[in-house]
Protein backbone atom coordinates (compact mmCIF):
# COMPACT_ATOMS: atom_id res chain seq x y z
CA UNK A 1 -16.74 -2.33 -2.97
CA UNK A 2 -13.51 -2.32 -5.30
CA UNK A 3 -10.30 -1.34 -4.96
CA UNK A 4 -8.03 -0.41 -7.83
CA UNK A 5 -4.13 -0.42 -7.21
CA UNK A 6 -1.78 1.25 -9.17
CA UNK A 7 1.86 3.14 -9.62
CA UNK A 8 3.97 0.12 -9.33
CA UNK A 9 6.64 -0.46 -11.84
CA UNK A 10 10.63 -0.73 -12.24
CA UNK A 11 12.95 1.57 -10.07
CA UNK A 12 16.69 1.26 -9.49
CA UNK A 13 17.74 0.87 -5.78
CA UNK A 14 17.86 4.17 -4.05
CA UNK A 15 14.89 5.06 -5.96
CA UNK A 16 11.36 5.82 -5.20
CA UNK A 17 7.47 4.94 -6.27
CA UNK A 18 4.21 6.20 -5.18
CA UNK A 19 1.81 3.01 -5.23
CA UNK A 20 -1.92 4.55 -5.16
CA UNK A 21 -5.57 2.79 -4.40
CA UNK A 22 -8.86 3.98 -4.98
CA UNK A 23 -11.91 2.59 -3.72
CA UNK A 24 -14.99 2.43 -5.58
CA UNK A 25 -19.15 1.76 -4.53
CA UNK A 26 -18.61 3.29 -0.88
CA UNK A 27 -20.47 5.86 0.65
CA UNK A 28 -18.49 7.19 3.42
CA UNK A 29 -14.40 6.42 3.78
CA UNK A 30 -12.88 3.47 4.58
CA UNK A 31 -12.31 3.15 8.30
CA UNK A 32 -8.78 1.43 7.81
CA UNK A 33 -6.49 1.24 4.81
CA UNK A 34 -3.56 -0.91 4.30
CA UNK A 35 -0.46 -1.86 1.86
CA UNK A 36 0.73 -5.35 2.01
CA UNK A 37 3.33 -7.36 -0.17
CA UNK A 38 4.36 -10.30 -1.13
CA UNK A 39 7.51 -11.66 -2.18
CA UNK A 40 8.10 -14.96 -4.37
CA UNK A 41 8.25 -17.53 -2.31
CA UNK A 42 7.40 -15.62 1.12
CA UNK A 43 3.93 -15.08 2.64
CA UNK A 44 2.13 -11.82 2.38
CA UNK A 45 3.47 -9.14 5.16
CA UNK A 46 2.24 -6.08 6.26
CA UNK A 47 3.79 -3.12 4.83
CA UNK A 48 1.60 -0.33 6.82
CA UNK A 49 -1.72 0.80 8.27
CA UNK A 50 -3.55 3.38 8.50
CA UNK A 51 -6.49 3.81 10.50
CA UNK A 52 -9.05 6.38 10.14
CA UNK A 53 -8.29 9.06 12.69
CA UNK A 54 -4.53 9.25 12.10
CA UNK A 55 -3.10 6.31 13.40
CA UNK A 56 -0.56 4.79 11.72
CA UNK A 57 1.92 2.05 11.84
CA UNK A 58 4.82 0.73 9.84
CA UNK A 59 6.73 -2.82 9.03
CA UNK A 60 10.30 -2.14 11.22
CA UNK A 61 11.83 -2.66 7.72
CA UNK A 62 10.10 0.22 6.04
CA UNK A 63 10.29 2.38 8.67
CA UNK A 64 11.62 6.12 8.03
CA UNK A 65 11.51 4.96 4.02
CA UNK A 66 7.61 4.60 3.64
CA UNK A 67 4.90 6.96 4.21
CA UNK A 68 0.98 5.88 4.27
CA UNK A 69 -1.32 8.50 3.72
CA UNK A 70 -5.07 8.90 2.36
CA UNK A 71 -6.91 11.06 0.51
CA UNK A 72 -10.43 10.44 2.15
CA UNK A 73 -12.65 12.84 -0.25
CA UNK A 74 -11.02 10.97 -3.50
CA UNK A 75 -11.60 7.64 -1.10
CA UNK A 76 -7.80 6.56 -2.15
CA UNK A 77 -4.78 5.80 0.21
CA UNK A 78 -1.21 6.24 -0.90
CA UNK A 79 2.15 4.69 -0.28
CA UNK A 80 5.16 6.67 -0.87
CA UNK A 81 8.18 4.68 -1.13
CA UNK A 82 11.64 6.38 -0.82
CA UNK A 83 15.15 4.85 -0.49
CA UNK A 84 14.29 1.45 -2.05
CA UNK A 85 15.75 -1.48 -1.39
CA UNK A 86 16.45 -4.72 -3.36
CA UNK A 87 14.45 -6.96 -0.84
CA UNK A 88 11.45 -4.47 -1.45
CA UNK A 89 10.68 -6.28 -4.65
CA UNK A 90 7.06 -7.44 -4.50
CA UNK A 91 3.76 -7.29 -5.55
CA UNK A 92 1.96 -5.06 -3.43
CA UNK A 93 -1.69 -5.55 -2.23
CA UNK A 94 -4.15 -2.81 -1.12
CA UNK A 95 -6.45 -3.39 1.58
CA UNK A 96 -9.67 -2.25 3.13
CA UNK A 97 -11.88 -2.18 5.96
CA UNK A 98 -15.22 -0.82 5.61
CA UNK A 99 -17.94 -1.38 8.38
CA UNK A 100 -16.60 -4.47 9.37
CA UNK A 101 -15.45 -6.57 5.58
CA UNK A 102 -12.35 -6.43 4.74
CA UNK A 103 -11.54 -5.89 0.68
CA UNK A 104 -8.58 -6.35 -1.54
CA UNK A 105 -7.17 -4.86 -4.56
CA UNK A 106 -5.09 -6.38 -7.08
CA UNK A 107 -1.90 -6.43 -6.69
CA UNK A 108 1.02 -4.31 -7.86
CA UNK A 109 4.39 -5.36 -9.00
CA UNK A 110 7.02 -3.52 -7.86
CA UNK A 111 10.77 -4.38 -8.82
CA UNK A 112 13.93 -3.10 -7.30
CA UNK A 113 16.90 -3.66 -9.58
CA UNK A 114 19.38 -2.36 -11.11
């Protein structure tokens, strides 16, 4: 299993970025998908979840600002990113779970600065 991140890049504050991550040697979809980031100098956080059958959850500090979504017939999950923020500067991390093993994707810079 492989997961390929991509769509980070520059945006100015108040801007928005849709990170993507497609997963690769699976044969059914990944029972739970999620974006996590890390900061320089902080540890990796949870950014948001989303578990097969529609259940979702958020970071409070990208709440109302981020959406998590997947596309399970393309077997890729999305993060849509509105309203950025300075401290949102990161490199993002895909992540999932499939029957048990968890798998990561390489990470995803994504700078907020104007």
């Amino acid at each position: 299993v492989q997961l390929q991140a991509s769509g980070g890049g520059l945006v100015q504050p108040g801007g928005s970025l849709r990170l993507s991550c497609a997963a690769s040697g699976i044969s059914f979809s990944i029972n739970a998908w999620g974006w996590y980031r890390q900061a320089p100098g902080k540890e990796r956080e949870l950014v948001a979840i989303d578990i097969r059958g529609g259940s979702t959850n958020y970071a409070d500090s990208v709440k109302d600002r981020f959406t998590i979504s997947r596309d399970n017939a393309k077997n890729t999950v999305y993060l849509q990113m509105n309203s950025l923020k300075l401290e949102d500067t990161a490199v993002y991390y895909c992540n999932g779970v499939y029957y048990g093993m968890s798998y990561w994707g390489k990470g995803t810079q994504v700078t907020v600065s104007s």
